[in-house]
PDB file of N, CA and C in Angstrom:
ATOM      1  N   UNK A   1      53.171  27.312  21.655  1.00  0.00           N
ATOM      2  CA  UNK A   1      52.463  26.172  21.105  1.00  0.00           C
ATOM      3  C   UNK A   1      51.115  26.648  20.556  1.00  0.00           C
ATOM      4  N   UNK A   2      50.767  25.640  19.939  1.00  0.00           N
ATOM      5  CA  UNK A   2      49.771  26.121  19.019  1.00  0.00           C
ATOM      6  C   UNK A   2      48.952  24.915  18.664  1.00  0.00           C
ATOM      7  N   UNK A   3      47.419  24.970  18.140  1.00  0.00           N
ATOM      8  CA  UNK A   3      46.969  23.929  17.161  1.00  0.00           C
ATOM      9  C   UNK A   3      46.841  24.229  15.844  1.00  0.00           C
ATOM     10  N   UNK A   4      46.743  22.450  14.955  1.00  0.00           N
ATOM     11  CA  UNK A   4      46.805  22.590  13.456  1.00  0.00           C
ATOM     12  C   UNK A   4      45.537  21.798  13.106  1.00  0.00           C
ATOM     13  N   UNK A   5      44.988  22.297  12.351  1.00  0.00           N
ATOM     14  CA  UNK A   5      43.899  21.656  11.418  1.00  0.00           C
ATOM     15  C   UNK A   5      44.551  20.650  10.458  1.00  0.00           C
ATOM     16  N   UNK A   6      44.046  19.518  10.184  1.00  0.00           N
ATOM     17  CA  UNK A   6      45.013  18.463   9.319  1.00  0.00           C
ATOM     18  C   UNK A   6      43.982  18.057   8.182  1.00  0.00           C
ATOM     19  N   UNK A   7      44.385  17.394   7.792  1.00  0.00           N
ATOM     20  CA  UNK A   7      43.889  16.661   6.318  1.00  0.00           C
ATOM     21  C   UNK A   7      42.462  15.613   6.739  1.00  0.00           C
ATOM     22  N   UNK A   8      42.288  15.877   8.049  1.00  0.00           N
ATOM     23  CA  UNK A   8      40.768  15.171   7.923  1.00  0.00           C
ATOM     24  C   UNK A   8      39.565  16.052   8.189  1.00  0.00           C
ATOM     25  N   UNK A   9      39.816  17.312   7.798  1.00  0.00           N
ATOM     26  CA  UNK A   9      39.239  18.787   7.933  1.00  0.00           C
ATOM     27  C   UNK A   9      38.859  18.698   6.389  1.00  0.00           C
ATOM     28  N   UNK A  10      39.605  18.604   5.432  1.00  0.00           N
ATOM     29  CA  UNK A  10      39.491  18.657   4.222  1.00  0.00           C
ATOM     30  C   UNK A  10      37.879  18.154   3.583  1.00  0.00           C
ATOM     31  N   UNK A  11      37.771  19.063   2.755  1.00  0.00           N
ATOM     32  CA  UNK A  11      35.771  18.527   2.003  1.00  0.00           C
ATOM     33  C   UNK A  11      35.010  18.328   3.393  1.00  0.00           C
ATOM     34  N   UNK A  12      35.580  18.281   4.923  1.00  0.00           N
ATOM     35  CA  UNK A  12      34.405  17.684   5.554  1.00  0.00           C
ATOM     36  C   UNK A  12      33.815  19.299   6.144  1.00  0.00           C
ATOM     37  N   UNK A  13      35.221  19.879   6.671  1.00  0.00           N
ATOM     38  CA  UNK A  13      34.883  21.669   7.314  1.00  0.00           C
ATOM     39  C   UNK A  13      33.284  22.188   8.049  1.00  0.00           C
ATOM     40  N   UNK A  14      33.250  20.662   9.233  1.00  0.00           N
ATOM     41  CA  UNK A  14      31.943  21.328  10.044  1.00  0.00           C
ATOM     42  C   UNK A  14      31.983  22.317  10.797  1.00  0.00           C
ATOM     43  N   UNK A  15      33.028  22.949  11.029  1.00  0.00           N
ATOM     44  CA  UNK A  15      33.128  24.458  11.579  1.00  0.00           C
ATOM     45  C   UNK A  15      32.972  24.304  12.827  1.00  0.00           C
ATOM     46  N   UNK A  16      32.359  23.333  13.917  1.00  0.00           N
ATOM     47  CA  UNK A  16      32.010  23.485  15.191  1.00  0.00           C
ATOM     48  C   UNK A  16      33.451  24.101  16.316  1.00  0.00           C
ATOM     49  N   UNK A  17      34.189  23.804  15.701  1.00  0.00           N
ATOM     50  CA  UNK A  17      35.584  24.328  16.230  1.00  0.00           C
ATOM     51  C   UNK A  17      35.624  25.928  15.846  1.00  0.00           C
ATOM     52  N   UNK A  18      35.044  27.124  14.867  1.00  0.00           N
ATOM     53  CA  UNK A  18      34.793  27.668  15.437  1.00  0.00           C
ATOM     54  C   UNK A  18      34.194  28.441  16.421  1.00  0.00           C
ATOM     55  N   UNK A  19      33.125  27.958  16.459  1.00  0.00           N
ATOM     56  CA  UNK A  19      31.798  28.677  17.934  1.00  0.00           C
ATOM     57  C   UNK A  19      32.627  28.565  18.956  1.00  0.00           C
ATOM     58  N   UNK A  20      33.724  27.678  19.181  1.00  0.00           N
ATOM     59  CA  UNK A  20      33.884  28.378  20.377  1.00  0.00           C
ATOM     60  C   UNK A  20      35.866  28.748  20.656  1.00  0.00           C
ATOM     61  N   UNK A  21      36.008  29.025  19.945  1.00  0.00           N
ATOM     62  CA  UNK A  21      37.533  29.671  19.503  1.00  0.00           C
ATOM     63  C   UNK A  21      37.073  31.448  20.697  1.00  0.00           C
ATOM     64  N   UNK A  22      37.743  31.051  21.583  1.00  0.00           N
ATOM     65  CA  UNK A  22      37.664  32.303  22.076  1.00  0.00           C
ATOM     66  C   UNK A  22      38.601  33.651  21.672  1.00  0.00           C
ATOM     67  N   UNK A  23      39.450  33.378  20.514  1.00  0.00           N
ATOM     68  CA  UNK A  23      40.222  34.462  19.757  1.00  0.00           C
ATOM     69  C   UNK A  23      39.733  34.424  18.761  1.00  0.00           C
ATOM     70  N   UNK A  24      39.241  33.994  17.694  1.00  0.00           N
ATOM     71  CA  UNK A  24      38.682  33.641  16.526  1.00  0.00           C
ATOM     72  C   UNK A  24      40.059  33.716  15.737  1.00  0.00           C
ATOM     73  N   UNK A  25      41.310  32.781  15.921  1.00  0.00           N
ATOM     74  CA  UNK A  25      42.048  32.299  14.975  1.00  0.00           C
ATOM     75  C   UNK A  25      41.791  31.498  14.206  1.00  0.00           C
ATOM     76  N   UNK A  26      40.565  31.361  13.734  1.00  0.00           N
ATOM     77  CA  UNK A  26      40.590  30.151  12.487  1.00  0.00           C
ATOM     78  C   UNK A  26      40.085  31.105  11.010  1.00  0.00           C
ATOM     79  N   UNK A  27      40.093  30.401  10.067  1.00  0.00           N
ATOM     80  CA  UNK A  27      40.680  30.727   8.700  1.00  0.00           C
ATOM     81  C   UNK A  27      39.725  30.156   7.645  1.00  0.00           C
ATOM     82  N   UNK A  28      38.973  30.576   6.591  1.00  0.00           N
ATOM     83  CA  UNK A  28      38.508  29.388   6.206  1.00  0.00           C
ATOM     84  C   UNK A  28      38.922  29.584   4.144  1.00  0.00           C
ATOM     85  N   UNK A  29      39.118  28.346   4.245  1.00  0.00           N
ATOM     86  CA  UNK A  29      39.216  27.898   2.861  1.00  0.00           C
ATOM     87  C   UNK A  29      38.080  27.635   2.523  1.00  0.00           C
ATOM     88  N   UNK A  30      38.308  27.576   0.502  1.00  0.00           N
ATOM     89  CA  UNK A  30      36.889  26.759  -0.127  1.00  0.00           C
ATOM     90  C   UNK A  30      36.646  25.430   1.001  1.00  0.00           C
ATOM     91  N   UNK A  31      37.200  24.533   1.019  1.00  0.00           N
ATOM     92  CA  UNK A  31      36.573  23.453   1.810  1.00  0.00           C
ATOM     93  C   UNK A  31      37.709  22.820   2.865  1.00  0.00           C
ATOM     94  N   UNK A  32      38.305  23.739   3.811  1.00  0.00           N
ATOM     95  CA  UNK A  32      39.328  23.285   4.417  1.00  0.00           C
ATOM     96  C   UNK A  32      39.489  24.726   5.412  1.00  0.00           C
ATOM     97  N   UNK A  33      39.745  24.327   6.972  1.00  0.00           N
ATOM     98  CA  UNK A  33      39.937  25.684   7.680  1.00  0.00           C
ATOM     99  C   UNK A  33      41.029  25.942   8.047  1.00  0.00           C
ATOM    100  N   UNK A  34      41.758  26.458   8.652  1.00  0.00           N
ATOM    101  CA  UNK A  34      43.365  26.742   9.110  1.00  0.00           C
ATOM    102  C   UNK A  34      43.317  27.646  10.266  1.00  0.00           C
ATOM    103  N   UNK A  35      44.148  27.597  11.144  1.00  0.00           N
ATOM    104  CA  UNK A  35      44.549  27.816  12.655  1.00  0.00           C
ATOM    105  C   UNK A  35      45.651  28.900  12.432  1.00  0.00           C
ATOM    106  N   UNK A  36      45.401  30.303  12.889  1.00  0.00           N
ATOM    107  CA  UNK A  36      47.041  31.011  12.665  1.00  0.00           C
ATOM    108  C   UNK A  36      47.359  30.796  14.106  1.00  0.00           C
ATOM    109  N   UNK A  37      48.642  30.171  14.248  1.00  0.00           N
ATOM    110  CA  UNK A  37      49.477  29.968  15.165  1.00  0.00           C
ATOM    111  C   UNK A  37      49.789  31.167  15.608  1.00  0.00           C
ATOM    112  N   UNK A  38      50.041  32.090  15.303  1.00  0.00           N
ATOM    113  CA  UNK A  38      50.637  33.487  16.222  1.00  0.00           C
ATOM    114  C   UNK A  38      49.384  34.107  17.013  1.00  0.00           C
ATOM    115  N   UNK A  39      48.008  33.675  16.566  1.00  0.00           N
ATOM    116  CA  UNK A  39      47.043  34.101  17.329  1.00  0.00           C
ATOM    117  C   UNK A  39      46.351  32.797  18.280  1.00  0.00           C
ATOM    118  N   UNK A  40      46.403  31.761  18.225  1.00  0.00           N
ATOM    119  CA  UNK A  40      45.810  30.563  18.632  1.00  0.00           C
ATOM    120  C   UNK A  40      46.973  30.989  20.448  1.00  0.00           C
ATOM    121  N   UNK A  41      45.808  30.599  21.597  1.00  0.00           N
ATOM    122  CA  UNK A  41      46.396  30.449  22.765  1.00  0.00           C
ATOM    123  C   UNK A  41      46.458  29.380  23.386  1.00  0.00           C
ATOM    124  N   UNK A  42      46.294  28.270  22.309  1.00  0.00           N
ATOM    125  CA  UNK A  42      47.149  26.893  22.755  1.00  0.00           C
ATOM    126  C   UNK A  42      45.669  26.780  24.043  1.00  0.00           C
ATOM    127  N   UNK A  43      44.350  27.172  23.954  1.00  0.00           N
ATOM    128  CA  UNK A  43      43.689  27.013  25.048  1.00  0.00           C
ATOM    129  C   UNK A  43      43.149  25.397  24.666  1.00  0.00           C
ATOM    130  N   UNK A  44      42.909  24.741  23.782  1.00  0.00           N
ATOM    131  CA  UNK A  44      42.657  23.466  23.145  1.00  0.00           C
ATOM    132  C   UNK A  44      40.914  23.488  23.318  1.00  0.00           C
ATOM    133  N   UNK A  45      40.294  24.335  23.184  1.00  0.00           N
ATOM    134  CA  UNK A  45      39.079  23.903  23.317  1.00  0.00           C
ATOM    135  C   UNK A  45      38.593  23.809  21.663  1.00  0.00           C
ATOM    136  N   UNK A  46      38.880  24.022  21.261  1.00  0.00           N
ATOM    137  CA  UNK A  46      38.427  23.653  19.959  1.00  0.00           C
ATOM    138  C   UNK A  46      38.691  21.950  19.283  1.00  0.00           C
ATOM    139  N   UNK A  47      39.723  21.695  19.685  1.00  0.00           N
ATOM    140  CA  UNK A  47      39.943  20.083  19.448  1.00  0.00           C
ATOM    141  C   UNK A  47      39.058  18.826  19.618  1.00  0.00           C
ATOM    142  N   UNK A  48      38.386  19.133  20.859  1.00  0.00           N
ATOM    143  CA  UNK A  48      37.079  17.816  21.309  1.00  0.00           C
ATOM    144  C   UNK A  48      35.930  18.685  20.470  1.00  0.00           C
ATOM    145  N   UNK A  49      35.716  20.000  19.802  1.00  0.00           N
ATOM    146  CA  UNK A  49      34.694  20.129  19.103  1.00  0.00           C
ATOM    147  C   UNK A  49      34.458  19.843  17.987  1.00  0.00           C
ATOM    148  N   UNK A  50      36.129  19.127  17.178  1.00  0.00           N
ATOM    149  CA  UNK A  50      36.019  18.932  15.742  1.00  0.00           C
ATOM    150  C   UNK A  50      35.080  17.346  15.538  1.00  0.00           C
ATOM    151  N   UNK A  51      34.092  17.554  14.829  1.00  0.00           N
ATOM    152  CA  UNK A  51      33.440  15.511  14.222  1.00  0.00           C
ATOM    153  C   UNK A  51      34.343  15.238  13.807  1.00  0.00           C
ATOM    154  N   UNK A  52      35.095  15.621  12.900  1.00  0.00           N
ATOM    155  CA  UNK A  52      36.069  14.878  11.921  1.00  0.00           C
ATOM    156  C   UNK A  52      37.487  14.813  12.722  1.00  0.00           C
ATOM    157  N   UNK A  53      37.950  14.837  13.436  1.00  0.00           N
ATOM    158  CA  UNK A  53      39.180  14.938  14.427  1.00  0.00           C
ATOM    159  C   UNK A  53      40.587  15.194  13.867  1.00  0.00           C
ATOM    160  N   UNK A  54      39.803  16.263  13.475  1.00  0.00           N
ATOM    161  CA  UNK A  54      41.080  17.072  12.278  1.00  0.00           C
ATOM    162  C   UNK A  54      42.188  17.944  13.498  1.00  0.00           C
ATOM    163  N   UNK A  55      42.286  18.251  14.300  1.00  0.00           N
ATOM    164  CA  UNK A  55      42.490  19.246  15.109  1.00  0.00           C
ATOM    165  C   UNK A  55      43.472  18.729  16.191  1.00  0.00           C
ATOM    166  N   UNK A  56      44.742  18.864  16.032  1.00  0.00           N
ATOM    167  CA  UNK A  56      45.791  18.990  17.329  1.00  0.00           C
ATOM    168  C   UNK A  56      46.856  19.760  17.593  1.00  0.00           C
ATOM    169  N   UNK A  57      47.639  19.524  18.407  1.00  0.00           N
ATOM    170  CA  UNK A  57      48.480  20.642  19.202  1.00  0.00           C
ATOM    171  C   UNK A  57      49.650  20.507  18.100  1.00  0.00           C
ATOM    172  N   UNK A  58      50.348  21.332  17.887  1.00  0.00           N
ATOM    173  CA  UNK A  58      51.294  21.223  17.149  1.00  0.00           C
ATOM    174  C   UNK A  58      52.871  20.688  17.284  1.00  0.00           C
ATOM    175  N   UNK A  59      52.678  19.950  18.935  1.00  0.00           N
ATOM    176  CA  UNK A  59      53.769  18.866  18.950  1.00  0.00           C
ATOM    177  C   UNK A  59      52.887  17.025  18.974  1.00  0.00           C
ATOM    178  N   UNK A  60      51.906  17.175  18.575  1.00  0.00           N
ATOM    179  CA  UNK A  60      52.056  15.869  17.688  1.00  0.00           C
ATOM    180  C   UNK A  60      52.416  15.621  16.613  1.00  0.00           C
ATOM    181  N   UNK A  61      53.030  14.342  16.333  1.00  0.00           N
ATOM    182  CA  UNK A  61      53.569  14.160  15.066  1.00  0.00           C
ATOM    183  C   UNK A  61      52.630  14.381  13.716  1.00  0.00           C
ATOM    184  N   UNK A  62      51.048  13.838  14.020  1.00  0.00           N
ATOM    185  CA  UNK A  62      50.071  14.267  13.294  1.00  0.00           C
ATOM    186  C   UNK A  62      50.249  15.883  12.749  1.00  0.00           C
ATOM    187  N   UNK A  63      50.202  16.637  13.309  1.00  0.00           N
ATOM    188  CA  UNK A  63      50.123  18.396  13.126  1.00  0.00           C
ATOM    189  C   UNK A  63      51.178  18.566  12.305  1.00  0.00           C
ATOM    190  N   UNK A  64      52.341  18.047  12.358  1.00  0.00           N
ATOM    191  CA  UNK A  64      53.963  18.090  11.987  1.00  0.00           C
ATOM    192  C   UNK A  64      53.720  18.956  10.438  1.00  0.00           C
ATOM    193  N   UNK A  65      53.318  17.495   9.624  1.00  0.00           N
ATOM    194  CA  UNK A  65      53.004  18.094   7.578  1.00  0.00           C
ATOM    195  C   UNK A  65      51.878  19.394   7.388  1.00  0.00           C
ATOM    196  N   UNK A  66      51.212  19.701   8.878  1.00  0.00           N
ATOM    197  CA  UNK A  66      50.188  20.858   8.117  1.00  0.00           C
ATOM    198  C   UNK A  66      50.335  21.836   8.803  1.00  0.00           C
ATOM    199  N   UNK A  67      51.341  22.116  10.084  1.00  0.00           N
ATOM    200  CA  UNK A  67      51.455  23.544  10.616  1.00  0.00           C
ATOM    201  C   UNK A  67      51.860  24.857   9.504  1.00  0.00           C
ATOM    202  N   UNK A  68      52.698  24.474   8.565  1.00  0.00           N
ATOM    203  CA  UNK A  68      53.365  25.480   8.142  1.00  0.00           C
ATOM    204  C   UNK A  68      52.320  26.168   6.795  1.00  0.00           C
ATOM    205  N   UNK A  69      51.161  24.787   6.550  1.00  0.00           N
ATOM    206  CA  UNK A  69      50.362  24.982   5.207  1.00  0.00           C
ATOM    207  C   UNK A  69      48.916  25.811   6.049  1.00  0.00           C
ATOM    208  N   UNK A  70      48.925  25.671   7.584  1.00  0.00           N
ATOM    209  CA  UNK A  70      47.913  26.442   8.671  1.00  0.00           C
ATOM    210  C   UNK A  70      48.705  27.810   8.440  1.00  0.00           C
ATOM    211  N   UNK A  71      49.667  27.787   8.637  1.00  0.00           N
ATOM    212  CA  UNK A  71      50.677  29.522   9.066  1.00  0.00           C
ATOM    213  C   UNK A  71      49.885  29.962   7.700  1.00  0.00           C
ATOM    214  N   UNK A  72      50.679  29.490   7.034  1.00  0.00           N
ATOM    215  CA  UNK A  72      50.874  30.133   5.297  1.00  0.00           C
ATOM    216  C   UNK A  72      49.051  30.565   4.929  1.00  0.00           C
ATOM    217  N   UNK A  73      48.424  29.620   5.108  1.00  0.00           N
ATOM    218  CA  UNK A  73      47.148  30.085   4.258  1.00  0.00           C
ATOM    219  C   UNK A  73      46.075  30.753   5.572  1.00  0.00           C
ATOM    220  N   UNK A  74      46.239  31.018   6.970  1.00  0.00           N
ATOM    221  CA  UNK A  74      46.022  31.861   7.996  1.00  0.00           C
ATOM    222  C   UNK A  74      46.136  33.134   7.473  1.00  0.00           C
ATOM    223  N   UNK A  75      47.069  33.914   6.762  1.00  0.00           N
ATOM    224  CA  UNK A  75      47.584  35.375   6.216  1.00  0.00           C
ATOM    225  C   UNK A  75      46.547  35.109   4.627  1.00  0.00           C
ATOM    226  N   UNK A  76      46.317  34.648   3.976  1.00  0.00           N
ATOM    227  CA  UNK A  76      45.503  34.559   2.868  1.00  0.00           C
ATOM    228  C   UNK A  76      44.058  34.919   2.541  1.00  0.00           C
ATOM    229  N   UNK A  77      43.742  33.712   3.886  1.00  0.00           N
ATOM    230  CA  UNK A  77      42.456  33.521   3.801  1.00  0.00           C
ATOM    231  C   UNK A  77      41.760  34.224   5.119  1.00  0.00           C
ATOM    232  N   UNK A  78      39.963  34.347   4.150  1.00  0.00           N
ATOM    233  CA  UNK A  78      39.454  35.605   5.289  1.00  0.00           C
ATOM    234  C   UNK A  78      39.564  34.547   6.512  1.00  0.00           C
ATOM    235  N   UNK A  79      38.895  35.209   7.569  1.00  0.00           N
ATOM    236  CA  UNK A  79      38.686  35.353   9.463  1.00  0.00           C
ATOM    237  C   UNK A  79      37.356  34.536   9.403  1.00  0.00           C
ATOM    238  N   UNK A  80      37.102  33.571   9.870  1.00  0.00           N
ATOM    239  CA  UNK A  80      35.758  33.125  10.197  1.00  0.00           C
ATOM    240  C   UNK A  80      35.651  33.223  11.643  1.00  0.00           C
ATOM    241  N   UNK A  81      34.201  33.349  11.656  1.00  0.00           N
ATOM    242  CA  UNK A  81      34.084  33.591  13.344  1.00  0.00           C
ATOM    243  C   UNK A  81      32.898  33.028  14.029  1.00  0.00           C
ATOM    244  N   UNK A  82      31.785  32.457  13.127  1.00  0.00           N
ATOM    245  CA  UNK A  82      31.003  32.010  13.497  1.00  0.00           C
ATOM    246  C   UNK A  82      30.765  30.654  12.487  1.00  0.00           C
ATOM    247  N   UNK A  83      30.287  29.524  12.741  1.00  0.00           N
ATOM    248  CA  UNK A  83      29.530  28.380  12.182  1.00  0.00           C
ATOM    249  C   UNK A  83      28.769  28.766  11.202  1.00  0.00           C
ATOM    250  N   UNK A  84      29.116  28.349   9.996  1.00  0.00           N
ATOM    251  CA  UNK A  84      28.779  28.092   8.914  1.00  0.00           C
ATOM    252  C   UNK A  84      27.547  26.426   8.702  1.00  0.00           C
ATOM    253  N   UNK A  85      27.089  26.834   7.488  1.00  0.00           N
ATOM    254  CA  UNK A  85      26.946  25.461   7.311  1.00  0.00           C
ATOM    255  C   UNK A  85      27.628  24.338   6.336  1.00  0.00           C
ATOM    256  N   UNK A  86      28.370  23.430   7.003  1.00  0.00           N
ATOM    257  CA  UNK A  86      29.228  22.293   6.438  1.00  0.00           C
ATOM    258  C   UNK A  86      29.338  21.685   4.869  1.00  0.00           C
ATOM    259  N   UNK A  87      29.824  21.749   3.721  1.00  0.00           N
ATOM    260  CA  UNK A  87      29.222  21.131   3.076  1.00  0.00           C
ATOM    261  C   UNK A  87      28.419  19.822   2.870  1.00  0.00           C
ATOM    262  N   UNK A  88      27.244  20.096   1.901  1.00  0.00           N
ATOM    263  CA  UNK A  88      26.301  18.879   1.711  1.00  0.00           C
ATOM    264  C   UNK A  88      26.937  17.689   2.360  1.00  0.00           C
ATOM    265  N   UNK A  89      28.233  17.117   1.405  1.00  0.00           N
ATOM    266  CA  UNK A  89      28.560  15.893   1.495  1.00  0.00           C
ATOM    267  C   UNK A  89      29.397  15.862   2.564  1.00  0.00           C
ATOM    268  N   UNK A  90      29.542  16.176   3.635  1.00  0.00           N
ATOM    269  CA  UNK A  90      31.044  16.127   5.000  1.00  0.00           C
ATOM    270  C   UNK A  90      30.818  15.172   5.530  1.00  0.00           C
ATOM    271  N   UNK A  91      29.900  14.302   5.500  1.00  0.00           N
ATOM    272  CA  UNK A  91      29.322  12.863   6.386  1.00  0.00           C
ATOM    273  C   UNK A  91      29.973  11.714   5.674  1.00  0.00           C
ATOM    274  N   UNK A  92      29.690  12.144   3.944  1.00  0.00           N
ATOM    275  CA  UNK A  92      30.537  11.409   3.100  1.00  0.00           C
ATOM    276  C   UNK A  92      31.725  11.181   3.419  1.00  0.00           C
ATOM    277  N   UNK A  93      32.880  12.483   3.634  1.00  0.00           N
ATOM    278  CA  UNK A  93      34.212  12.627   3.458  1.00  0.00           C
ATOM    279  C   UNK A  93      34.732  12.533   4.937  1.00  0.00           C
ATOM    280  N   UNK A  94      34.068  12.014   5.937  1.00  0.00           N
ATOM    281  CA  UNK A  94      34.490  12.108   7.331  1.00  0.00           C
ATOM    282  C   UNK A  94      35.192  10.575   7.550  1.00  0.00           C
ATOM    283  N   UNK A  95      36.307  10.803   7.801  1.00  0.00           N
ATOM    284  CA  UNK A  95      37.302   9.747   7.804  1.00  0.00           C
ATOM    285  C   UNK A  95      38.258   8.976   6.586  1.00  0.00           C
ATOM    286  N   UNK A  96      37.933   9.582   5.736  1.00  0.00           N
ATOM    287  CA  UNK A  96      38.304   9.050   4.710  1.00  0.00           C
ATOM    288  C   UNK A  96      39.844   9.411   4.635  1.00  0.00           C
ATOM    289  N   UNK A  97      40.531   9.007   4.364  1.00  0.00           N
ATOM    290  CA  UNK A  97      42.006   9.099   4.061  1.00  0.00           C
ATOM    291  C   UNK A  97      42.529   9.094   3.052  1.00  0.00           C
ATOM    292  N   UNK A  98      43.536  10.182   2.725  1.00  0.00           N
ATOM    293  CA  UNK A  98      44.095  10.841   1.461  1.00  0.00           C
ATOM    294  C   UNK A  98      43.717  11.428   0.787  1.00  0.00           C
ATOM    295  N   UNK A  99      42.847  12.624   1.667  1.00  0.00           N
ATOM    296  CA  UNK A  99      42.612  13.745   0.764  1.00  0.00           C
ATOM    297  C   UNK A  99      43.341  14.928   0.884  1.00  0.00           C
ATOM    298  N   UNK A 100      44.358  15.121   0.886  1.00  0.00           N
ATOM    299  CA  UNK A 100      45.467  15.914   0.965  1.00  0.00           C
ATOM    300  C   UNK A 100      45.576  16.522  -0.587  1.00  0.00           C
ATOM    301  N   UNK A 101      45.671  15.479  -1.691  1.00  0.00           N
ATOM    302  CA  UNK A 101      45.249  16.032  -3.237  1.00  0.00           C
ATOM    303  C   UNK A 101      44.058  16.882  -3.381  1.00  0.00           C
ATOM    304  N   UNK A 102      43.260  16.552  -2.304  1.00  0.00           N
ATOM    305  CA  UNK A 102      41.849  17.304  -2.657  1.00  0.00           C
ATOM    306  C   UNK A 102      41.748  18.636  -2.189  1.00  0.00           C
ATOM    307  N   UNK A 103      42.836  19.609  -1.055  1.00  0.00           N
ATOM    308  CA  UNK A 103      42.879  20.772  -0.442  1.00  0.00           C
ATOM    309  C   UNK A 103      42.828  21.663  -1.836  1.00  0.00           C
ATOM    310  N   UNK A 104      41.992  22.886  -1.338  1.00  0.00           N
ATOM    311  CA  UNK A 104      41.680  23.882  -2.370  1.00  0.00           C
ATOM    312  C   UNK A 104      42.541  25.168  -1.981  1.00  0.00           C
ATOM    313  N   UNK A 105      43.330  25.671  -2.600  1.00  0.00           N
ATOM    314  CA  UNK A 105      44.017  27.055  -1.941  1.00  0.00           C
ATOM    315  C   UNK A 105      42.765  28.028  -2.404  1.00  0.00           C
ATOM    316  N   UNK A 106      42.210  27.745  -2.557  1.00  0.00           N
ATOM    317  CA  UNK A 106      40.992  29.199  -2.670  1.00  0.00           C
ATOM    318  C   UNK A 106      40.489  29.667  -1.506  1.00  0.00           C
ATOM    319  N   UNK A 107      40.191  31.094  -1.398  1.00  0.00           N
ATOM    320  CA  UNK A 107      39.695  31.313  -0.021  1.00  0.00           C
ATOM    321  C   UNK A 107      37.832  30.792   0.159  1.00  0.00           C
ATOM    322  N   UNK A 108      37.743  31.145   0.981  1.00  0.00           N
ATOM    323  CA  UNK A 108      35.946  30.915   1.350  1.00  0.00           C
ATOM    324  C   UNK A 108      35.634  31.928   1.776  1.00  0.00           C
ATOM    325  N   UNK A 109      34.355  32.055   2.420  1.00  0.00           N
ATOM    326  CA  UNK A 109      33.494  33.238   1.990  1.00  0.00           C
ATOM    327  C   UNK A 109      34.007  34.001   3.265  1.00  0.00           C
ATOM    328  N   UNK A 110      34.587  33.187   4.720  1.00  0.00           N
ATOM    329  CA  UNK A 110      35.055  34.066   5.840  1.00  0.00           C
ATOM    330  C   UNK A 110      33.806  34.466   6.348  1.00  0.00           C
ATOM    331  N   UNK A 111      33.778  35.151   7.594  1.00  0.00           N
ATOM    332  CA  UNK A 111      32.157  36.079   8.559  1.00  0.00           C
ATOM    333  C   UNK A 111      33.066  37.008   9.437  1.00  0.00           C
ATOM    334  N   UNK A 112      34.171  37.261   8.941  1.00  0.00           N
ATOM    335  CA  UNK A 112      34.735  38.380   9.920  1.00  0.00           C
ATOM    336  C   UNK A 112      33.505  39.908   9.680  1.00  0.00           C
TER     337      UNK A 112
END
């Protein structure tokens, strides 16, 4: 088991879920982060750290549409490992629904 970053991660990407990733499986896109499942130890502490409550185990039905788009762009995109700062507008885009059109496959800048 594993966790997935979902579509309310998208434009908002406050990163607080990584500081404390004790493997540093997370991933970061232009404005969207991703979880590689083959490295994530299912420890869940990153989940109560997301604002935007983008973040669950990958047998909720929620996780279901974005595990495989977490796998896939995990191998792509660089290693982040420390907290960034969020974009400007993430206060804007926090809760908002249906931004799934808005995911960027571009990578981000990563701090591996």
């Amino acid at each position: 088991m594993a966790y997935v970053v979902t579509e309310n991660c998208i434009k908002c990407k406050y990163q607080d879920c990584v500081e404390v990733c004790p493997v540093d499986c997370f991933y970061e896109g232009e404005n969207f982060l991703v979880i590689n499942p083959d490295e994530c130890i299912d420890c869940g502490v990153c989940e109560p750290e997301c604002p935007a409550e983008a973040i669950f185990p990958d047998s909720d039905d929620k996780a279901a549409p974005w595990a495989q788009l977490n796998r896939d762009y995990s191998v792509q995109w660089p290693n982040i490992t420390r907290k960034g700062e969020p974009p400007a507008d993430a206060d804007d885009w926090k809760g908002k629904p249906g931004k799934a059109e808005l995911l960027s496959a571009n990578p981000g800048k990563g701090t591996a």
